[in-house]
N, C-alpha and C. Protein backbone atom coordinates (compact mmCIF):
# COMPACT_ATOMS: atom_id res chain seq x y z
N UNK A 1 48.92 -18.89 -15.95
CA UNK A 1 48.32 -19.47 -14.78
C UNK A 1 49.40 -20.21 -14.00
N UNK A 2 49.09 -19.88 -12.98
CA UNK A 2 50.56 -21.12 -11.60
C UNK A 2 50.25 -21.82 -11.79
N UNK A 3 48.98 -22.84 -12.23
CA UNK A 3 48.89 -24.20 -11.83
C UNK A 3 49.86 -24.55 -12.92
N UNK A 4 49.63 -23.81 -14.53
CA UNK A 4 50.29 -24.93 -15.26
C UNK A 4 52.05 -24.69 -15.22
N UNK A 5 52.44 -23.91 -14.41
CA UNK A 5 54.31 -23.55 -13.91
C UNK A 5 54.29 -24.13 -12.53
N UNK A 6 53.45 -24.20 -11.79
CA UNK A 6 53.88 -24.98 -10.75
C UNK A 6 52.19 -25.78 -10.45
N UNK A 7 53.33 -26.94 -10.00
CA UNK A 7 51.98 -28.56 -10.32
C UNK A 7 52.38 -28.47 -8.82
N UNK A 8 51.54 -27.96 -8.01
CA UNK A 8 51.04 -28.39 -6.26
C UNK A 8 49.89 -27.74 -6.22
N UNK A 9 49.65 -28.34 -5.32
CA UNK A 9 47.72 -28.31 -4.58
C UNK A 9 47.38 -27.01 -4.44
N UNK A 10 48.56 -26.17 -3.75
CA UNK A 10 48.33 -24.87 -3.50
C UNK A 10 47.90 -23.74 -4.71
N UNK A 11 48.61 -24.10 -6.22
CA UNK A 11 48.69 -23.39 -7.17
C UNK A 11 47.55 -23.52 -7.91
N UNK A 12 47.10 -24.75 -7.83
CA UNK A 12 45.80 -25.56 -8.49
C UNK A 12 44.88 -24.54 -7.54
N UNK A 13 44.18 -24.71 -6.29
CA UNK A 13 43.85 -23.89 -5.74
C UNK A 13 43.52 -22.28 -6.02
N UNK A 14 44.70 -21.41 -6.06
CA UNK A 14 45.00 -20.59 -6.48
C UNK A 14 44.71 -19.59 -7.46
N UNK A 15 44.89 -20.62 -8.52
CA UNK A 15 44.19 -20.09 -9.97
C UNK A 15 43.09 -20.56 -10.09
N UNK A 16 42.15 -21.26 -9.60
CA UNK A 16 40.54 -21.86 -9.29
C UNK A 16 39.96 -20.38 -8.89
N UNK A 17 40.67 -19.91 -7.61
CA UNK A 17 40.52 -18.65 -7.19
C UNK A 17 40.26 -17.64 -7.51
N UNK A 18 41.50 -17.01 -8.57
CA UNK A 18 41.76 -16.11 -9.71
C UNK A 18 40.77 -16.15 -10.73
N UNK A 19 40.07 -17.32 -11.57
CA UNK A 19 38.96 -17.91 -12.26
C UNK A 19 37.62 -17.10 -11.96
N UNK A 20 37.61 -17.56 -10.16
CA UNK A 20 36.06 -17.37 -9.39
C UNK A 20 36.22 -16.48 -9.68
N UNK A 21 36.77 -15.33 -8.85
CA UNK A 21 37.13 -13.56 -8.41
C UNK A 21 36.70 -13.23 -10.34
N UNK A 22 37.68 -13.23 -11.29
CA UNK A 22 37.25 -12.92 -12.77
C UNK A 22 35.41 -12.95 -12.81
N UNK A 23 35.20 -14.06 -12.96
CA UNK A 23 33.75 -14.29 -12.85
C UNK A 23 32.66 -13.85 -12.02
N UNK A 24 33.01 -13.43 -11.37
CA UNK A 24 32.54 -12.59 -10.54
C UNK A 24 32.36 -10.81 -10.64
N UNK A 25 33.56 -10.29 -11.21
CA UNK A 25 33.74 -9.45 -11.61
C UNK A 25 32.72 -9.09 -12.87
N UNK A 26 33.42 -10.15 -13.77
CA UNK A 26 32.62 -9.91 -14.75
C UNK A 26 30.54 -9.88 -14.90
N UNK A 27 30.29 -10.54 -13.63
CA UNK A 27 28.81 -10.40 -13.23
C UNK A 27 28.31 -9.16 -12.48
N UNK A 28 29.20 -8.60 -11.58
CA UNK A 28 29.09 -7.42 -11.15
C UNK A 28 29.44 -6.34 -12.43
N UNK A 29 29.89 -6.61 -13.06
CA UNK A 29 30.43 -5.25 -14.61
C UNK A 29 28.67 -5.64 -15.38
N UNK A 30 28.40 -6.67 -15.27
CA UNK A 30 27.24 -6.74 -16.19
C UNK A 30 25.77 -6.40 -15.37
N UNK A 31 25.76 -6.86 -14.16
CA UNK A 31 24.49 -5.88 -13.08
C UNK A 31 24.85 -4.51 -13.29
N UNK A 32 25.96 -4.38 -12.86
CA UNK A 32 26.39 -2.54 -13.06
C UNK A 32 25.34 -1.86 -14.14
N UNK A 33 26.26 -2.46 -15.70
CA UNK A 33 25.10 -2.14 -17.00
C UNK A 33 23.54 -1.83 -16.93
N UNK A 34 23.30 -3.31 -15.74
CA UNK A 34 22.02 -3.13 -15.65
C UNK A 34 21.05 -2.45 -15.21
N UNK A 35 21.38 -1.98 -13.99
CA UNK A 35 21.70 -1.03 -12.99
C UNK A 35 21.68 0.30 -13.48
N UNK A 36 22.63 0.57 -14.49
CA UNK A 36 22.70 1.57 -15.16
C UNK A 36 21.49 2.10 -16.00
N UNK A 37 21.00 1.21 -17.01
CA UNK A 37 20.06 1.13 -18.03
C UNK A 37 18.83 1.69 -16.71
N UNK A 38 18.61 1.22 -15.72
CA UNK A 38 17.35 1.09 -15.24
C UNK A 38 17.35 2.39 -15.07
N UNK A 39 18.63 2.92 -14.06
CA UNK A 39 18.79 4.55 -13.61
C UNK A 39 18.52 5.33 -14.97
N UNK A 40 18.96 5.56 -15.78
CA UNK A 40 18.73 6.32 -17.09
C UNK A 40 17.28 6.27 -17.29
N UNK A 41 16.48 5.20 -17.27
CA UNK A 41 15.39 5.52 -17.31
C UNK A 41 14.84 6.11 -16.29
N UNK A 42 15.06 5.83 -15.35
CA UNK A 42 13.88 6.57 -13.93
C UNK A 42 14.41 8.04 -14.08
N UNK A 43 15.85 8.50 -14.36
CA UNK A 43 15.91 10.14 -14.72
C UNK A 43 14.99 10.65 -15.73
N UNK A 44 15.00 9.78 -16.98
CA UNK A 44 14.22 10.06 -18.22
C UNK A 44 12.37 10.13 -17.77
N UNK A 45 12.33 9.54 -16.84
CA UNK A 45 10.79 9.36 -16.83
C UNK A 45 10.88 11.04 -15.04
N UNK A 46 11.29 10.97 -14.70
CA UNK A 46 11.18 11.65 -13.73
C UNK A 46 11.28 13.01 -14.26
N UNK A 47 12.16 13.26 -15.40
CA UNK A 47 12.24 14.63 -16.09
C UNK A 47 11.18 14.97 -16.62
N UNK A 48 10.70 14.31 -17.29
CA UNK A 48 8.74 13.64 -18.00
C UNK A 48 8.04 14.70 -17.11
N UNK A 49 8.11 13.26 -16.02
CA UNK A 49 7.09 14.39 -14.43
C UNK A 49 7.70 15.55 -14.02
N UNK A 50 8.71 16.00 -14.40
CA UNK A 50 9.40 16.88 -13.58
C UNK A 50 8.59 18.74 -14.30
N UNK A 51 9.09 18.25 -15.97
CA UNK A 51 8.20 19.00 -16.70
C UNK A 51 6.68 18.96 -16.99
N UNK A 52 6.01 17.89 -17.10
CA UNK A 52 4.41 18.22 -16.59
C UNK A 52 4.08 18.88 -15.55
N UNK A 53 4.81 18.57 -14.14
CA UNK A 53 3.70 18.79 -12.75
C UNK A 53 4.43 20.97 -12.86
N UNK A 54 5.36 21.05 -13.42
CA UNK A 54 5.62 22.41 -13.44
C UNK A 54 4.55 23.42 -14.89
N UNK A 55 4.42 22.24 -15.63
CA UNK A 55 3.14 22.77 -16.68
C UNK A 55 1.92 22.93 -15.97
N UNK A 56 1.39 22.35 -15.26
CA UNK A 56 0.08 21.87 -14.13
C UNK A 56 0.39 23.08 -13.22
N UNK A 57 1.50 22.99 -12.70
CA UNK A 57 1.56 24.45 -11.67
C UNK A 57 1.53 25.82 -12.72
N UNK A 58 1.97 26.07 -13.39
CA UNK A 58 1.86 26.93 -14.39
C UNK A 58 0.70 27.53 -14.56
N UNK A 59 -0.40 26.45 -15.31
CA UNK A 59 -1.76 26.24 -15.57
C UNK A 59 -2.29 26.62 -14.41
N UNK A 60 -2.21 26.23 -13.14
CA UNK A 60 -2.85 26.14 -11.84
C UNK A 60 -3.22 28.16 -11.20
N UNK A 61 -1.40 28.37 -11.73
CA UNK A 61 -1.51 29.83 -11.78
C UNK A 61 -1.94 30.61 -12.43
N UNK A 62 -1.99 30.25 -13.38
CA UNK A 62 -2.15 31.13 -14.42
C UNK A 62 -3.99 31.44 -14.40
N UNK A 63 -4.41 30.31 -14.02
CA UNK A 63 -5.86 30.05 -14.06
C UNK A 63 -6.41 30.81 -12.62
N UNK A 64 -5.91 30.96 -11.28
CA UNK A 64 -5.28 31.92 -10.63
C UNK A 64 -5.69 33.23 -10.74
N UNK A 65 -4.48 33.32 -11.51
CA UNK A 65 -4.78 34.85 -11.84
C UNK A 65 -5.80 35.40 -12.44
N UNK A 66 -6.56 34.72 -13.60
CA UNK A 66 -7.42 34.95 -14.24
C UNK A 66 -8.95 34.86 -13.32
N UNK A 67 -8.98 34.41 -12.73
CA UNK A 67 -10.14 33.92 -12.14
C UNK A 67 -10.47 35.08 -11.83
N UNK A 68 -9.45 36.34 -10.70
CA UNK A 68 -9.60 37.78 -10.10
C UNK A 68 -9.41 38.56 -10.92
N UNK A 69 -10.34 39.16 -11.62
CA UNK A 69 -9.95 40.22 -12.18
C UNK A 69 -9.60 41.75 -11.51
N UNK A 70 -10.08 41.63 -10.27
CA UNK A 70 -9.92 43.03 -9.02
C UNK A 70 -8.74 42.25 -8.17
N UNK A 71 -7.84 41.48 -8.42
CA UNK A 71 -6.77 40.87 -7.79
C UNK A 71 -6.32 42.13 -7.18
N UNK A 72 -5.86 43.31 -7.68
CA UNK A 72 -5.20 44.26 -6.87
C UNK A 72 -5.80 44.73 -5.97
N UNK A 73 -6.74 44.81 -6.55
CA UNK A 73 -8.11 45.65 -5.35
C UNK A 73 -8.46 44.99 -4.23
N UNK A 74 -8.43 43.88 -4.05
CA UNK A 74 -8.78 42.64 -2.89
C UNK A 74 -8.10 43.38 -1.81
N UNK A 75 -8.99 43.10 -0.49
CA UNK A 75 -8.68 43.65 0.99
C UNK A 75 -7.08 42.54 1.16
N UNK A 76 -6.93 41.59 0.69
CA UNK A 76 -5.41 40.96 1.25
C UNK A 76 -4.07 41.27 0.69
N UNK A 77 -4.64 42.16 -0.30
CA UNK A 77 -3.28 43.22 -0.94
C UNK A 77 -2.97 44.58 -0.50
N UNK A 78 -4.09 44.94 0.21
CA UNK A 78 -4.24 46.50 0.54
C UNK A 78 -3.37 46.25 1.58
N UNK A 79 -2.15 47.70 2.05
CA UNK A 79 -1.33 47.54 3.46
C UNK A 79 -2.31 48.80 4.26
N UNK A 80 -2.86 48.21 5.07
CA UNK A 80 -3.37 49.29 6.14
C UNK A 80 -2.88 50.10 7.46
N UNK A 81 -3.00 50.96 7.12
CA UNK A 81 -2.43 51.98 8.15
C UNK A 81 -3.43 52.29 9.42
N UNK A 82 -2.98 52.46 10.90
CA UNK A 82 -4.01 52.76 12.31
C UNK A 82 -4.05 54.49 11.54
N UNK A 83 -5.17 55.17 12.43
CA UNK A 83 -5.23 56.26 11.69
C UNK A 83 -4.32 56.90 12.78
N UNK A 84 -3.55 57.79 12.23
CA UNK A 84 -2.08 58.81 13.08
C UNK A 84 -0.86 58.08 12.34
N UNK A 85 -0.97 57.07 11.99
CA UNK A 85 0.60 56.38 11.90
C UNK A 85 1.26 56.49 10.53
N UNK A 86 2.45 57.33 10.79
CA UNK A 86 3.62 57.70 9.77
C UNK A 86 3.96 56.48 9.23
N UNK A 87 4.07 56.35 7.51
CA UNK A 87 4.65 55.37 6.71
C UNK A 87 6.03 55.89 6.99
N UNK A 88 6.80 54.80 7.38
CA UNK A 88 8.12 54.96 7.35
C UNK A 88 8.66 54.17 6.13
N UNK A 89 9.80 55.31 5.60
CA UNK A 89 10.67 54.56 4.47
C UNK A 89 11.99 54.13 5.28
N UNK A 90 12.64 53.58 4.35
CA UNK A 90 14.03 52.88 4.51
C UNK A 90 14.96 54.03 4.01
């Protein structure tokens, strides 16, 4: 430390300074942690929801499908043609 190699106001000062700034640091390194801990959880809990609401959509479909058993047959699957008009391929 300067204060105790050099004895003036300025050095005293100085290393008061050096002290704060440390302490400070060291409170921001320990919010950080905290900060940290919290984020880890909201990923952990969001992955949670992330995999249920895709089980629920799953279910949602699946239940869907089952419901129609003439699913293919339904007029909103059929492609209709005007009568004269050539299917064109690619």
């Amino acid at each position: 430390m300067a204060a105790t190699v050099l004895n003036s106001p300025h050095a005293i000062e100085m290393s008061a300074y050096v002290v704060r700034a440390f302490v400070k640091l060291r409170e921001a390194l320990a919010s950080n942690t905290e900060l940290a801990g919290r984020l880890e959880g909201l990923e952990k809990s969001l992955a949670t929801l992330d995999a249920r609401t895709r089980k629920q959509f799953a279910e949602v479909y699946t239940a869907m499908r089952a419901d129609d058993p003439n699913r293919a047959k339904s007029p909103a699957n059929r492609i209709y043609r005007r009568p004269g008009q050539v299917e064109r391929r690619l």
